[in-house]
Protein backbone atom coordinates (compact mmCIF):
# COMPACT_ATOMS: atom_id res chain seq x y z
CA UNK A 1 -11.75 -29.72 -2.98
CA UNK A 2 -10.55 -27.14 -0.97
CA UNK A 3 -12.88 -24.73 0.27
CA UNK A 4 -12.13 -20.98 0.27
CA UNK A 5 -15.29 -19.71 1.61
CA UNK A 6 -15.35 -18.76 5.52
CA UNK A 7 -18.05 -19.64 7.61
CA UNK A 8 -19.92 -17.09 9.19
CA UNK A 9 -20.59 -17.10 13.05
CA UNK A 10 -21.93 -14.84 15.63
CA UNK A 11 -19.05 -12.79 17.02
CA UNK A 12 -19.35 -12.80 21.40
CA UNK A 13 -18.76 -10.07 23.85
CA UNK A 14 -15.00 -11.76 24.34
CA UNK A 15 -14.52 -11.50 20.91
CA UNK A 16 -14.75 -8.50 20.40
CA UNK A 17 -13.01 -6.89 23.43
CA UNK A 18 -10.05 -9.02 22.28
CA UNK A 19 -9.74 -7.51 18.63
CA UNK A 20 -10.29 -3.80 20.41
CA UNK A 21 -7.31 -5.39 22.33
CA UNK A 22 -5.27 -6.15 19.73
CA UNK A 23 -6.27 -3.00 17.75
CA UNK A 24 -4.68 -0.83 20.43
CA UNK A 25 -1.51 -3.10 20.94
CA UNK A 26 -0.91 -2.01 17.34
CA UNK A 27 -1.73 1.03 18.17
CA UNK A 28 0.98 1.42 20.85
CA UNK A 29 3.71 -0.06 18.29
CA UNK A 30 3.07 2.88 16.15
CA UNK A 31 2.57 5.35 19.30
CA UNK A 32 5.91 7.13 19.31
CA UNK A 33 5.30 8.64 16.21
CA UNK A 34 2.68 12.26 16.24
CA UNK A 35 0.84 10.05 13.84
CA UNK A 36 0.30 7.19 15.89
CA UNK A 37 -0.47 9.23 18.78
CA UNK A 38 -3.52 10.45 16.93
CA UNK A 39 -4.51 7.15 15.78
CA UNK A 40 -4.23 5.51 19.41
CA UNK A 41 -6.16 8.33 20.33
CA UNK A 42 -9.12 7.58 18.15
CA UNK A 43 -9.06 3.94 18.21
CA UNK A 44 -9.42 4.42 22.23
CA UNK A 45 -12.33 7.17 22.06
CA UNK A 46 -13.97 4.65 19.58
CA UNK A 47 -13.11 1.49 21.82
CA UNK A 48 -14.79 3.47 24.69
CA UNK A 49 -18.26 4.22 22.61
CA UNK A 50 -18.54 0.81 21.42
CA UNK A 51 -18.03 -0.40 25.41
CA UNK A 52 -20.23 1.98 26.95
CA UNK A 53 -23.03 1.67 24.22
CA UNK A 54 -23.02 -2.17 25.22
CA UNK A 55 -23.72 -1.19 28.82
């Protein structure tokens, strides 16, 4: 049987400064755009909160 269901696991730090990584690479491939200057914008204001609230 193949099974479908993920397991959960508890994310670490690394973890999650590498997706905020790889949220902002994407981020800069839509950057040339007026939209994806705004969304690079928020994704970095909210990638700064969620790093200086872990401080």
């Amino acid at each position: 049987m193949v099974r479908l269901r993920r397991r959960t696991q508890a994310r670490s730090r690394t973890d999650e400064k590498l997706t905020v990584l790889i949220v902002l690479v994407c981020g800069i491939i839509v950057a040339p755009t007026a939209f994806g200057q705004g969304v690079l914008d928020i994704v970095g204001q909210l990638a700064s909160g969620i790093n200086d609230s872990g401080r």
